[in-house]
PDB file of N, CA and C in Angstrom:
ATOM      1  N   UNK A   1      87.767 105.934  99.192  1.00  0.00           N
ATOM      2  CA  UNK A   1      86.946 105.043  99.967  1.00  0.00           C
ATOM      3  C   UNK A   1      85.583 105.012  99.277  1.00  0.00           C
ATOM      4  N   UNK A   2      85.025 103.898  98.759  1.00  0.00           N
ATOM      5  CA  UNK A   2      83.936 103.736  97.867  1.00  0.00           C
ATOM      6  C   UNK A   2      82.940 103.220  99.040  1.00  0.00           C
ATOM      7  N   UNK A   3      81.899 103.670  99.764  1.00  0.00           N
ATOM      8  CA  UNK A   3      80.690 103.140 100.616  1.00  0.00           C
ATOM      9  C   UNK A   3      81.868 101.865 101.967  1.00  0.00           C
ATOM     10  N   UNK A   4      83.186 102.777 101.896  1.00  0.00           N
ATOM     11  CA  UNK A   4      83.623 101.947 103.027  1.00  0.00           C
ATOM     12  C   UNK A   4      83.274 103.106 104.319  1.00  0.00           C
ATOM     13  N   UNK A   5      84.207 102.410 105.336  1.00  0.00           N
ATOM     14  CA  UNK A   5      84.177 102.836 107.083  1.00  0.00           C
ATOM     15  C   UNK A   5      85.346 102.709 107.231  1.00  0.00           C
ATOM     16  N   UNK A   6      86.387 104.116 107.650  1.00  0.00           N
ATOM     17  CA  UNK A   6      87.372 103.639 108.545  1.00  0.00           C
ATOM     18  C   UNK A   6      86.920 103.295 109.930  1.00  0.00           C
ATOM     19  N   UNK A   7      87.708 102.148 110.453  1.00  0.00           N
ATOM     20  CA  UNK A   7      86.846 101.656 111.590  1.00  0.00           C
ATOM     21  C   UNK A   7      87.393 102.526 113.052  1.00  0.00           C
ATOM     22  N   UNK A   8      85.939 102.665 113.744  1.00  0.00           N
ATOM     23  CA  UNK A   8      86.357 102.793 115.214  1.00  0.00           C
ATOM     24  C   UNK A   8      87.471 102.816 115.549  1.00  0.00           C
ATOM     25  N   UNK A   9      88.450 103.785 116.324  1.00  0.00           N
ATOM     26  CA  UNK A   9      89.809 104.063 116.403  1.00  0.00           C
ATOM     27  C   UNK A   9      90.241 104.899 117.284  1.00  0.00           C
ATOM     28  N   UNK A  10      91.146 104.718 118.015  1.00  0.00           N
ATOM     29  CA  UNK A  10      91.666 106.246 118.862  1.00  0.00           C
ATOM     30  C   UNK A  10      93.038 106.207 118.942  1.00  0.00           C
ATOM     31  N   UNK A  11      93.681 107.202 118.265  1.00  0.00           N
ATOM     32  CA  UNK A  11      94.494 107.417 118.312  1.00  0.00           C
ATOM     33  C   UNK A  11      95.785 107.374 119.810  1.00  0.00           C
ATOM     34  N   UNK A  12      96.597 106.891 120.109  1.00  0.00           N
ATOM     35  CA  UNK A  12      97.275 106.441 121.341  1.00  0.00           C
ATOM     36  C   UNK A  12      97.697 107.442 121.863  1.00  0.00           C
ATOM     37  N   UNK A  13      98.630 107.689 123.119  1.00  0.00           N
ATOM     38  CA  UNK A  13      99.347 108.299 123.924  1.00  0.00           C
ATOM     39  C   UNK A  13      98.592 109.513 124.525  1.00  0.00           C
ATOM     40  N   UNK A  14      97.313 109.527 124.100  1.00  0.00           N
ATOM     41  CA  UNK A  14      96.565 110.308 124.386  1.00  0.00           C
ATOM     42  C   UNK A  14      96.725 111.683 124.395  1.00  0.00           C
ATOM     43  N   UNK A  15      97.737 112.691 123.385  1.00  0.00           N
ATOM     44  CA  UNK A  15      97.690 113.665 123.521  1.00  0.00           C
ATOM     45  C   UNK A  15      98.228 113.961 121.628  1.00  0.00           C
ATOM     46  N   UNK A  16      97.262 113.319 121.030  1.00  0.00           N
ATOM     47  CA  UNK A  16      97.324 113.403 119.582  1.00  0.00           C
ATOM     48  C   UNK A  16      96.068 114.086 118.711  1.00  0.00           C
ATOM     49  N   UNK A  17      95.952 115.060 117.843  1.00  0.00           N
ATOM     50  CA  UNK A  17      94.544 115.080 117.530  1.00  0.00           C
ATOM     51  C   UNK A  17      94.764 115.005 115.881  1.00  0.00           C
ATOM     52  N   UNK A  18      93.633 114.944 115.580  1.00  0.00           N
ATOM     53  CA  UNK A  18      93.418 114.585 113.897  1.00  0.00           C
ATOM     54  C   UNK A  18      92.431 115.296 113.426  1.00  0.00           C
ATOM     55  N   UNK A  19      93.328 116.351 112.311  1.00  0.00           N
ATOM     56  CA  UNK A  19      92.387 117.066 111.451  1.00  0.00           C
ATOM     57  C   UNK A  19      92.224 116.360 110.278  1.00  0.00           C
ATOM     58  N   UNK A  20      90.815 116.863 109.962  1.00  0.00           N
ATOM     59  CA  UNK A  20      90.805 115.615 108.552  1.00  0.00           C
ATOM     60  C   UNK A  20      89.737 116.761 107.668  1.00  0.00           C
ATOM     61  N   UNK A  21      90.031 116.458 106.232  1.00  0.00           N
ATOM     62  CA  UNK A  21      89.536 117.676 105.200  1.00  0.00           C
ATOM     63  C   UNK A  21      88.878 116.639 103.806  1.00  0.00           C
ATOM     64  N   UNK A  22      87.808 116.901 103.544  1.00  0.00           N
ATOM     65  CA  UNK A  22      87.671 116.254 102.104  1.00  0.00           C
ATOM     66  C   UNK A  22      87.567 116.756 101.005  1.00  0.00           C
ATOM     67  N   UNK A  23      88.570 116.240 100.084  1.00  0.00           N
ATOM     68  CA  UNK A  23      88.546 116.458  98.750  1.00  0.00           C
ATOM     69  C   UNK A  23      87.627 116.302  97.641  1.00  0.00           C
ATOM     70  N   UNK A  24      87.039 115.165  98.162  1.00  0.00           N
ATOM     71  CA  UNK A  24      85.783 114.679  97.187  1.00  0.00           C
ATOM     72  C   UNK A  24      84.835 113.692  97.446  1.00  0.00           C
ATOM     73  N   UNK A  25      83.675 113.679  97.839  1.00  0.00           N
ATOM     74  CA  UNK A  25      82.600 112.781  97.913  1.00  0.00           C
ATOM     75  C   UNK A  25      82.094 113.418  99.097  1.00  0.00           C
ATOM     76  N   UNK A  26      81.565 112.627 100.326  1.00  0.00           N
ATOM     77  CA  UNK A  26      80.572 112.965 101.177  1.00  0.00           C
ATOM     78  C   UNK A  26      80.710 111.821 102.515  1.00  0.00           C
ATOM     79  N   UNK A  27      81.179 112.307 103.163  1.00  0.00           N
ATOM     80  CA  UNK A  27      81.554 111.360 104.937  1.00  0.00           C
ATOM     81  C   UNK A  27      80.657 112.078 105.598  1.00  0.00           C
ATOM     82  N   UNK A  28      80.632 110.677 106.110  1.00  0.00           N
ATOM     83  CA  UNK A  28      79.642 111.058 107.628  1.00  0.00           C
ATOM     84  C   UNK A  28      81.096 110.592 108.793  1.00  0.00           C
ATOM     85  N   UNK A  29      81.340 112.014 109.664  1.00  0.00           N
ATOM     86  CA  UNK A  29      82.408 111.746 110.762  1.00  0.00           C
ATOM     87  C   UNK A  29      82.131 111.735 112.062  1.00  0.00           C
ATOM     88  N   UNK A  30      82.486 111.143 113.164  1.00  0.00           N
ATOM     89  CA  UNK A  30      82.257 111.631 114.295  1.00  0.00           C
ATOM     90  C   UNK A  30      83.183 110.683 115.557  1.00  0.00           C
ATOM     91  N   UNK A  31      82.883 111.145 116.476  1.00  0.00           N
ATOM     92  CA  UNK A  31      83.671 110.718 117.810  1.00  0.00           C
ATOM     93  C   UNK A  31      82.466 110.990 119.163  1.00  0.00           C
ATOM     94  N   UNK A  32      82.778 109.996 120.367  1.00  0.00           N
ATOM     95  CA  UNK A  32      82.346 109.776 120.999  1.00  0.00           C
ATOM     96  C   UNK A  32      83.350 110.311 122.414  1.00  0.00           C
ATOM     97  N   UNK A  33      82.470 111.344 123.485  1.00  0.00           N
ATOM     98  CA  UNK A  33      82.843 111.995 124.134  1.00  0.00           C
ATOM     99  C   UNK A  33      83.233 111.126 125.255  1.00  0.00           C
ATOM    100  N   UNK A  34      83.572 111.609 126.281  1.00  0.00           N
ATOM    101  CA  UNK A  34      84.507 110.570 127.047  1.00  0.00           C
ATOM    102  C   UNK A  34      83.057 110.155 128.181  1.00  0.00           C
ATOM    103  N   UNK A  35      83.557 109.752 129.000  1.00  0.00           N
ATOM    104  CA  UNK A  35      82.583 109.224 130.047  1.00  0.00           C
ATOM    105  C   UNK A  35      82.547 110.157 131.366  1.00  0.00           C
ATOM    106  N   UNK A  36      81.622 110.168 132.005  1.00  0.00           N
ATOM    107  CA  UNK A  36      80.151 109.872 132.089  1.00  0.00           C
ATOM    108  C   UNK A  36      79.286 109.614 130.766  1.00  0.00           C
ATOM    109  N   UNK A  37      79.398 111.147 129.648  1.00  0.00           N
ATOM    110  CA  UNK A  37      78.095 111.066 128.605  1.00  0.00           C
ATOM    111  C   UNK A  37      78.216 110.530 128.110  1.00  0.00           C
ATOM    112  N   UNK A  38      79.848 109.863 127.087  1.00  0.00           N
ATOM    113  CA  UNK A  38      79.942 109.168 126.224  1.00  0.00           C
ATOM    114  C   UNK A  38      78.575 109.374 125.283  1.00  0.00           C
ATOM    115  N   UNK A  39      78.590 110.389 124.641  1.00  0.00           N
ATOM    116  CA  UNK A  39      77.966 111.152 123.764  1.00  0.00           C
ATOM    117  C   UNK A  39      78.564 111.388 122.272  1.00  0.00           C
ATOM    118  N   UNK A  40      77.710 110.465 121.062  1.00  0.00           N
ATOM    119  CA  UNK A  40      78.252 110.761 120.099  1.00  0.00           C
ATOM    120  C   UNK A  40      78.105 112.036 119.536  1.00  0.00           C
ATOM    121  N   UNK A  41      78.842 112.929 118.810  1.00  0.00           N
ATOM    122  CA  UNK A  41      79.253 114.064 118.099  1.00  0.00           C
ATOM    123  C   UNK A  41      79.351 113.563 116.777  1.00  0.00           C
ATOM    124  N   UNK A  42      78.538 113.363 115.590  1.00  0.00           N
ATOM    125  CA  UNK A  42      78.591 113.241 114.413  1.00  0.00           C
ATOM    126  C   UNK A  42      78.084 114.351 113.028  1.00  0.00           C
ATOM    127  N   UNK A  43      78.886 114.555 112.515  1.00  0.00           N
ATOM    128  CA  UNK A  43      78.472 115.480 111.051  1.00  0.00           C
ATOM    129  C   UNK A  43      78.741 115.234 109.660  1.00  0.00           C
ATOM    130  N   UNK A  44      77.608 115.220 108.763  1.00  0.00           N
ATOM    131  CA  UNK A  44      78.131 114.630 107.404  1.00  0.00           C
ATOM    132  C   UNK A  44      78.963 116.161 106.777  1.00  0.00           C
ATOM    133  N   UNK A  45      80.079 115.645 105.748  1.00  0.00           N
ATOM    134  CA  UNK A  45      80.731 116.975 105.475  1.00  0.00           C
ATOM    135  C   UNK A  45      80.936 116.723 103.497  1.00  0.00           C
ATOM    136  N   UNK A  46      81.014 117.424 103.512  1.00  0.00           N
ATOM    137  CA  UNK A  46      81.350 117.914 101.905  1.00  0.00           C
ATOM    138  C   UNK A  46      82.232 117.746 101.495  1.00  0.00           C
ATOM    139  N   UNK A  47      82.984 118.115  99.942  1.00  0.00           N
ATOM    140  CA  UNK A  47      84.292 118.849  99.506  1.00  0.00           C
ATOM    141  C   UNK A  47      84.205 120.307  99.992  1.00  0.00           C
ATOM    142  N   UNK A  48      85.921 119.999 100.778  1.00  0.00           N
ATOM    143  CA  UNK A  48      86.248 121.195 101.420  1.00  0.00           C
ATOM    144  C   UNK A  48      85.690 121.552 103.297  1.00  0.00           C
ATOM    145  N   UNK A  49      85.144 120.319 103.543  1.00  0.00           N
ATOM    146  CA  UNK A  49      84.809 120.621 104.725  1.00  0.00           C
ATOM    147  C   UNK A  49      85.929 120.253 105.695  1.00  0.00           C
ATOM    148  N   UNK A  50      86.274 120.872 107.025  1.00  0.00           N
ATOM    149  CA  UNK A  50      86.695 120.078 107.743  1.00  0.00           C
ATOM    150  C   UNK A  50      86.342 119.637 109.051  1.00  0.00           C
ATOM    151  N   UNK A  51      86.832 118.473 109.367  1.00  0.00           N
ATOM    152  CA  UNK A  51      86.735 118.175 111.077  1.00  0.00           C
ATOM    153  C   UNK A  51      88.120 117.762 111.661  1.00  0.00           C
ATOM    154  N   UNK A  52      87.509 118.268 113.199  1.00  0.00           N
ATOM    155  CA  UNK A  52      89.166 118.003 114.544  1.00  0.00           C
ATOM    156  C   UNK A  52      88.586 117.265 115.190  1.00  0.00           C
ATOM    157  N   UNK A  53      89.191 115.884 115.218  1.00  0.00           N
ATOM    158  CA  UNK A  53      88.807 114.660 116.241  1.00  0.00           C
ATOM    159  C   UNK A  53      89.351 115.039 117.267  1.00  0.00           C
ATOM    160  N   UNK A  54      88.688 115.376 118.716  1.00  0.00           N
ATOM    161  CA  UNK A  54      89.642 115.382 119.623  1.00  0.00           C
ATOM    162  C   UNK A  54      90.876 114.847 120.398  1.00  0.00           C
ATOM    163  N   UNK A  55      91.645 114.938 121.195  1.00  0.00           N
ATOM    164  CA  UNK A  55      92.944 114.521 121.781  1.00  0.00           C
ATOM    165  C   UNK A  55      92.280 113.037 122.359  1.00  0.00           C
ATOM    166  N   UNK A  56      92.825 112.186 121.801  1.00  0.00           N
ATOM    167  CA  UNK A  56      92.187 110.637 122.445  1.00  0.00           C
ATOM    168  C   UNK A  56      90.785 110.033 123.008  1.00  0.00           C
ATOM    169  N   UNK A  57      89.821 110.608 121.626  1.00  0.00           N
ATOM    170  CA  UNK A  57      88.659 110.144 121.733  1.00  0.00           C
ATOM    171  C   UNK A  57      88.413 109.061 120.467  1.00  0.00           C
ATOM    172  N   UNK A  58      87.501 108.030 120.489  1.00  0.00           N
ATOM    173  CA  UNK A  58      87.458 107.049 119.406  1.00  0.00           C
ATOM    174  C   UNK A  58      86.499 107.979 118.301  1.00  0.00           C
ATOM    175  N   UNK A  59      86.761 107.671 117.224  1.00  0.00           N
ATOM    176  CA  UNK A  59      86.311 108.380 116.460  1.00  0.00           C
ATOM    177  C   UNK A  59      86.325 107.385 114.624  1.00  0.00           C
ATOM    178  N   UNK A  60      85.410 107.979 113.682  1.00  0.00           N
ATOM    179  CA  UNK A  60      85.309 107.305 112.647  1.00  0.00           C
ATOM    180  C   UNK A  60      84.950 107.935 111.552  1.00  0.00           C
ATOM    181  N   UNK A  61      85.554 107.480 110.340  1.00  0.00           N
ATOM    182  CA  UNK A  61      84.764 108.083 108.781  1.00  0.00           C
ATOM    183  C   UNK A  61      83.934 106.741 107.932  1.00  0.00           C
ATOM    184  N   UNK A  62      83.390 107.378 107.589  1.00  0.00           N
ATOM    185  CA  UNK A  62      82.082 106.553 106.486  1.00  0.00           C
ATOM    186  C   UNK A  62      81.562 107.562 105.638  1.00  0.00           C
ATOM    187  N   UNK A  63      81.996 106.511 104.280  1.00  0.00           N
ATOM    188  CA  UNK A  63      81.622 107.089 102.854  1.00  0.00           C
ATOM    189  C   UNK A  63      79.931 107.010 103.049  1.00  0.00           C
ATOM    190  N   UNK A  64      79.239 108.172 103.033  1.00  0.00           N
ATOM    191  CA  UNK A  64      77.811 108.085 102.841  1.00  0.00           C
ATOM    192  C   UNK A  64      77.392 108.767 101.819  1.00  0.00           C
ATOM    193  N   UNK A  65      78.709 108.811 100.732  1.00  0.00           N
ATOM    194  CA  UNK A  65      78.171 109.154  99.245  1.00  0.00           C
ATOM    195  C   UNK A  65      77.660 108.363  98.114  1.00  0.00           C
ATOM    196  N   UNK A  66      77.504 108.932  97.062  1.00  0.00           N
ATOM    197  CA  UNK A  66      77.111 107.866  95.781  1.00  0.00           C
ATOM    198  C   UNK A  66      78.319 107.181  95.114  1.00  0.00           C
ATOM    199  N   UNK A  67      79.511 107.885  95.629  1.00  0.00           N
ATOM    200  CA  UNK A  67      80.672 107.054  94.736  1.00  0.00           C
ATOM    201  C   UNK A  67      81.867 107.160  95.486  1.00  0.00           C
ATOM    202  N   UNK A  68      83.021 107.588  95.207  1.00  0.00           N
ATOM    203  CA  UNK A  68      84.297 107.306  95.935  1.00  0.00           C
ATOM    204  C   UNK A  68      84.443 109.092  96.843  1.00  0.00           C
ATOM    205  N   UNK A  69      85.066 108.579  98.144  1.00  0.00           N
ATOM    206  CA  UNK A  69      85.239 109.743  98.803  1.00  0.00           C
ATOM    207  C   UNK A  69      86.520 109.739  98.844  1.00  0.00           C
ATOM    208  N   UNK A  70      87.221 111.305  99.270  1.00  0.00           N
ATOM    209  CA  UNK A  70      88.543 110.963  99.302  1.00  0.00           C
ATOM    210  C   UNK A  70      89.008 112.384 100.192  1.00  0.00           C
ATOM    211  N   UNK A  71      89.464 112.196 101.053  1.00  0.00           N
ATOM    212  CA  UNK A  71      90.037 113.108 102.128  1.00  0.00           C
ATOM    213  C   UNK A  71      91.393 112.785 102.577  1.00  0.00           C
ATOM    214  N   UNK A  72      92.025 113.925 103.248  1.00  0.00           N
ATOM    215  CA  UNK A  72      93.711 113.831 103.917  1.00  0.00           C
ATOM    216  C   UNK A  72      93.567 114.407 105.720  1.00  0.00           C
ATOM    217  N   UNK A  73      94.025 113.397 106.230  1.00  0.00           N
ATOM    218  CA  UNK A  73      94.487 113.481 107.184  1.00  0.00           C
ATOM    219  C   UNK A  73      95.654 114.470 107.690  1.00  0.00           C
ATOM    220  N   UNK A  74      95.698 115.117 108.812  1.00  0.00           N
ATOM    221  CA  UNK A  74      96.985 115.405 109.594  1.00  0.00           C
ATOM    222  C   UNK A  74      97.130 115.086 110.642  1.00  0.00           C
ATOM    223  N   UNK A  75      98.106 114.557 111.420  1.00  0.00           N
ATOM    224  CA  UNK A  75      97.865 114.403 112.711  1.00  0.00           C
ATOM    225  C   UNK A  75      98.889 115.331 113.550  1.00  0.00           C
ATOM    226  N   UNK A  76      98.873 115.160 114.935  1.00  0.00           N
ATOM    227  CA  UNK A  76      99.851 116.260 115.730  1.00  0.00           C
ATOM    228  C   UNK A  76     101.031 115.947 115.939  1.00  0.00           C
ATOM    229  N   UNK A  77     101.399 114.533 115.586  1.00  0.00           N
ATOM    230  CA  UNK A  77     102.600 113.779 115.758  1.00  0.00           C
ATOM    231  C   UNK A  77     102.862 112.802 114.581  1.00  0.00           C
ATOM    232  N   UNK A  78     103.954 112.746 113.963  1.00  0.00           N
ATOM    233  CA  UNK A  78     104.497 111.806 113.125  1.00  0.00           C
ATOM    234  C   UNK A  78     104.166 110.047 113.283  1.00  0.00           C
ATOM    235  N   UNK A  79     103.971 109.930 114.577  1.00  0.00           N
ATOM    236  CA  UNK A  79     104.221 108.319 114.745  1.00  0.00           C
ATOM    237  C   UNK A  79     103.301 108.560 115.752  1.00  0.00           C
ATOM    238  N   UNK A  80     101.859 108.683 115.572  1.00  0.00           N
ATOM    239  CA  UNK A  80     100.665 108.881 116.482  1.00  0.00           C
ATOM    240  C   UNK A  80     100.204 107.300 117.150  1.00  0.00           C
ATOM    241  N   UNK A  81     100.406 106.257 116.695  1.00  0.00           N
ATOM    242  CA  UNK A  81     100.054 104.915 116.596  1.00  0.00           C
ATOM    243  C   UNK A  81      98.606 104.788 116.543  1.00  0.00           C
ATOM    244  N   UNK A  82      98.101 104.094 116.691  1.00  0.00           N
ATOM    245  CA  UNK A  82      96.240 103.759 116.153  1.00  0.00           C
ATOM    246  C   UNK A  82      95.859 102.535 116.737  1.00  0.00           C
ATOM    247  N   UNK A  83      94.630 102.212 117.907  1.00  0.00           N
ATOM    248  CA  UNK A  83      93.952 101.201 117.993  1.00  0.00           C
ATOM    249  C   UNK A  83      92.958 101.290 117.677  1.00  0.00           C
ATOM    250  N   UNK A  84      92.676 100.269 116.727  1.00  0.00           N
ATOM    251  CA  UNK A  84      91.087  99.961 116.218  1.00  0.00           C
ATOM    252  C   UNK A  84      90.227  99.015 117.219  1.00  0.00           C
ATOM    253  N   UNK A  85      89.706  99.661 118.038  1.00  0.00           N
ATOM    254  CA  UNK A  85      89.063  99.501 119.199  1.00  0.00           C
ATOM    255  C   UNK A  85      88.174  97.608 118.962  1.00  0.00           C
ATOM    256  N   UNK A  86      87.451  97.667 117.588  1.00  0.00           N
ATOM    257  CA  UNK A  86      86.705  96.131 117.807  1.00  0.00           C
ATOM    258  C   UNK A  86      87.996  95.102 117.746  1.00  0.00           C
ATOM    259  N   UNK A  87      89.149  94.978 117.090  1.00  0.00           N
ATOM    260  CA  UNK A  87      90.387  94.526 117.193  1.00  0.00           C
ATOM    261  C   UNK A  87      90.563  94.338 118.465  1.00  0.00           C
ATOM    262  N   UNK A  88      91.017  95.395 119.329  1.00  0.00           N
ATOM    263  CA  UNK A  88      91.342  95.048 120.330  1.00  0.00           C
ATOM    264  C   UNK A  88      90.566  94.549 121.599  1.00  0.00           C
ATOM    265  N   UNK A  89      89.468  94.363 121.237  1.00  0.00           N
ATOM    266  CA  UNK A  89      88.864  94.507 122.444  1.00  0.00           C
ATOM    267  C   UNK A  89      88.477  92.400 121.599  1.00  0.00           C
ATOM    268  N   UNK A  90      88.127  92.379 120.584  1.00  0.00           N
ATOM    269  CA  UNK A  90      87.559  90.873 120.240  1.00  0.00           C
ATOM    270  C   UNK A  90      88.723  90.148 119.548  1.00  0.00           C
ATOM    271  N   UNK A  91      89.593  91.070 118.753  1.00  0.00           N
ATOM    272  CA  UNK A  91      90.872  90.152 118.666  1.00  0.00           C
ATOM    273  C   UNK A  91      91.942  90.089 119.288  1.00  0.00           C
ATOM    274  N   UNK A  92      91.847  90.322 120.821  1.00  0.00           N
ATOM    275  CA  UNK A  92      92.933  90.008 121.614  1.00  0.00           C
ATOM    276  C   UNK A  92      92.833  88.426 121.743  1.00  0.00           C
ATOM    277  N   UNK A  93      94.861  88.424 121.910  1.00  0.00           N
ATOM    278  CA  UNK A  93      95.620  87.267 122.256  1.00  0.00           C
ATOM    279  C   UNK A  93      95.954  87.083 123.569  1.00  0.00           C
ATOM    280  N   UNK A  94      95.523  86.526 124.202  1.00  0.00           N
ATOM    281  CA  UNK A  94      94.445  85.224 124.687  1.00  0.00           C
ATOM    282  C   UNK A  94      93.216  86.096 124.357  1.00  0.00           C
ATOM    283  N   UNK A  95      91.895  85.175 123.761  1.00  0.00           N
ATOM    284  CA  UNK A  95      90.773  86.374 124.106  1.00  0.00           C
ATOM    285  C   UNK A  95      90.351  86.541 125.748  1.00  0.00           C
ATOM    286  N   UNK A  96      89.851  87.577 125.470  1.00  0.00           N
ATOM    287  CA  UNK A  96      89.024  88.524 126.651  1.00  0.00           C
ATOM    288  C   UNK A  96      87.915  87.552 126.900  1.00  0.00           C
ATOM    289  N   UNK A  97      87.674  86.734 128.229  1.00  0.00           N
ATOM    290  CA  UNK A  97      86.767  86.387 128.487  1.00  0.00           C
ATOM    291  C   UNK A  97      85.175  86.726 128.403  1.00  0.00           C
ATOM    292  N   UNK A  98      84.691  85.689 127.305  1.00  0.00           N
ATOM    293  CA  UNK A  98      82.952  86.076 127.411  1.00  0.00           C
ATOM    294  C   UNK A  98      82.245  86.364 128.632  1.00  0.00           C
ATOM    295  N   UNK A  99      82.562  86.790 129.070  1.00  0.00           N
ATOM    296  CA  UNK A  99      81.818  86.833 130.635  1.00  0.00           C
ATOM    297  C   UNK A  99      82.023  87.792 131.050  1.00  0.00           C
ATOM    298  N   UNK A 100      83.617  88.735 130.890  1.00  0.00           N
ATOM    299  CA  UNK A 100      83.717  89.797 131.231  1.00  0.00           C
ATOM    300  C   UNK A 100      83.546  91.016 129.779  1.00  0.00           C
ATOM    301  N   UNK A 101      83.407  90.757 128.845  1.00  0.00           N
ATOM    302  CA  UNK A 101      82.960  91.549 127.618  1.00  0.00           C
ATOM    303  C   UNK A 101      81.478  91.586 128.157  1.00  0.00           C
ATOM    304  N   UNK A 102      80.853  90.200 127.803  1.00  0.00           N
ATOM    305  CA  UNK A 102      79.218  90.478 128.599  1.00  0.00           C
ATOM    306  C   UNK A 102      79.252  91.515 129.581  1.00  0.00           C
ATOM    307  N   UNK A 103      79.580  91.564 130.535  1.00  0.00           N
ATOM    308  CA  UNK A 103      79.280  92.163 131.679  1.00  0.00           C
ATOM    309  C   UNK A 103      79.863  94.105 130.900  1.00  0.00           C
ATOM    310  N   UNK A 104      80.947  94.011 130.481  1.00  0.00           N
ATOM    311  CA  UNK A 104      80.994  94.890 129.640  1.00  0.00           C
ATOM    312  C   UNK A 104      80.001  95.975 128.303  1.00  0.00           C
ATOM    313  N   UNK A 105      79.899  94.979 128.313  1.00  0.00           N
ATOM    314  CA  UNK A 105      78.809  95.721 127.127  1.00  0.00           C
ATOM    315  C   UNK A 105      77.560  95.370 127.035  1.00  0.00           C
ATOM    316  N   UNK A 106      76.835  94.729 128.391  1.00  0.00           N
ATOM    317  CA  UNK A 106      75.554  94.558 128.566  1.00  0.00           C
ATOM    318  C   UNK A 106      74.813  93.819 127.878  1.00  0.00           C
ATOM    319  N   UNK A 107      75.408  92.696 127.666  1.00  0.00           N
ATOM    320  CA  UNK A 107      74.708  91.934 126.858  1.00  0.00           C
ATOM    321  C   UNK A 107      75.110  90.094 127.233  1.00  0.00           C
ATOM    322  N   UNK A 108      74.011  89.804 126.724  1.00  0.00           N
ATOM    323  CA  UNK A 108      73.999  88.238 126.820  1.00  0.00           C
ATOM    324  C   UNK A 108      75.272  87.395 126.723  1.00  0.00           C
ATOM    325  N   UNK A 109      75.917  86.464 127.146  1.00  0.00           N
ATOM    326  CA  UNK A 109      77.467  86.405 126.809  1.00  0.00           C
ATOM    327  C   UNK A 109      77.533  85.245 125.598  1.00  0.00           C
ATOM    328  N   UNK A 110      76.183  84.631 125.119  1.00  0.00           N
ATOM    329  CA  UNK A 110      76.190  83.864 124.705  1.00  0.00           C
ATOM    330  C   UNK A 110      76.425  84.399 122.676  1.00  0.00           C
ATOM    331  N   UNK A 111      75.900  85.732 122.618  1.00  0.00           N
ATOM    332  CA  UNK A 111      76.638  86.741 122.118  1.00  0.00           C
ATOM    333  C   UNK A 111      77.775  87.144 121.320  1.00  0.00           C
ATOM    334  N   UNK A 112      78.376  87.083 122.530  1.00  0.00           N
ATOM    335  CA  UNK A 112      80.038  87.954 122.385  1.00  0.00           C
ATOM    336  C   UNK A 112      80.677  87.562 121.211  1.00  0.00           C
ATOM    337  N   UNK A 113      80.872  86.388 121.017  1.00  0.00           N
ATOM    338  CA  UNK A 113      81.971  85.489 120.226  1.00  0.00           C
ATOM    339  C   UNK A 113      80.710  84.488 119.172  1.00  0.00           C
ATOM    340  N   UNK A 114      79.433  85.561 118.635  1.00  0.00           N
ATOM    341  CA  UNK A 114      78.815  85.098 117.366  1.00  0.00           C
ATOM    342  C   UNK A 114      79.888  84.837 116.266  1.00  0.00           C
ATOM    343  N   UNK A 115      80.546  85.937 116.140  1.00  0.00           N
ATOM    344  CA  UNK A 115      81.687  85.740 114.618  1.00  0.00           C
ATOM    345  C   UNK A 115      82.560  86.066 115.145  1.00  0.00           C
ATOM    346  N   UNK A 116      83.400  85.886 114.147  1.00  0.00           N
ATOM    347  CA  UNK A 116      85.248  85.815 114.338  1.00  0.00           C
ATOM    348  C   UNK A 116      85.175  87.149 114.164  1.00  0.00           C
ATOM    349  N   UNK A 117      86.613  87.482 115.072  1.00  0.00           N
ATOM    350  CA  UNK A 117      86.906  89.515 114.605  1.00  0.00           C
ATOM    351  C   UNK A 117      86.784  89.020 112.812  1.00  0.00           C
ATOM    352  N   UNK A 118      87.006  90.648 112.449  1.00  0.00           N
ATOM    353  CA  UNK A 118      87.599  91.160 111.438  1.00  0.00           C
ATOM    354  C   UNK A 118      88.839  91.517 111.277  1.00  0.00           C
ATOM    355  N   UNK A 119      89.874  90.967 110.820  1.00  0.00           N
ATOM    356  CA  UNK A 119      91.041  92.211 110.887  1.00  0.00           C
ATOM    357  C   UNK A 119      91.335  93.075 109.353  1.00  0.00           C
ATOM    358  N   UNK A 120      91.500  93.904 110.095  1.00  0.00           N
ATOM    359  CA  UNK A 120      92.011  94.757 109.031  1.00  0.00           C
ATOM    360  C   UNK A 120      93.261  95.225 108.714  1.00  0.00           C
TER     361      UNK A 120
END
């Protein structure tokens, strides 16, 4: 991963966790605690560092090195599945009404639907 982002994500069925280790370069990782605090938890890590995303919290990596990073995943289950949270929430089929995302995420609704998702 050269100055990319795996994007925003949580792993499904909710009882999956993800260790993740890097081999080479420099990530910045973290996950966001559940609610009420919904409190981000973020740490940049090394070669050889590791982090445990918890059991069905959204969570993310970003290359915040000078060149290519490269880390391995494990997860607790073979067939963990993955939602990439801006996907689902802006590229749902029918979309999600501007009005109720607004009201969602506190913001103007005029907003919501500036650009097209991304997919990845």
């Amino acid at each position: 991963m050269h100055h990319g982002v795996s994007m925003l994500h949580t792993l499904t069925l909710e009882q999956r966790t993800e260790i993740l280790t890097v081999l080479e370069g420099t990530l910045q990782v973290g996950f966001v605690t559940s609610n009420p605090e919904n409190r981000l938890i973020s740490k940049v890590l090394e070669k050889g560092d590791m982090f445990v995303f918890p059991v069905g919290l959204p969570h993310f990596q970003h290359n915040v090195g000078t060149g290519n990073a490269v880390a391995i995943a494990a997860l607790s289950s073979q067939n963990p599945g993955a939602i990439t949270l801006a996907n689902a929430v802006f590229g749902s089929k029918p979309d999600i009404s501007a009005d109720v995302l607004a009201k969602a995420f506190q913001v103007d609704k005029n907003i919501v639907y500036i650009q097209l998702p991304v997919k990845v």
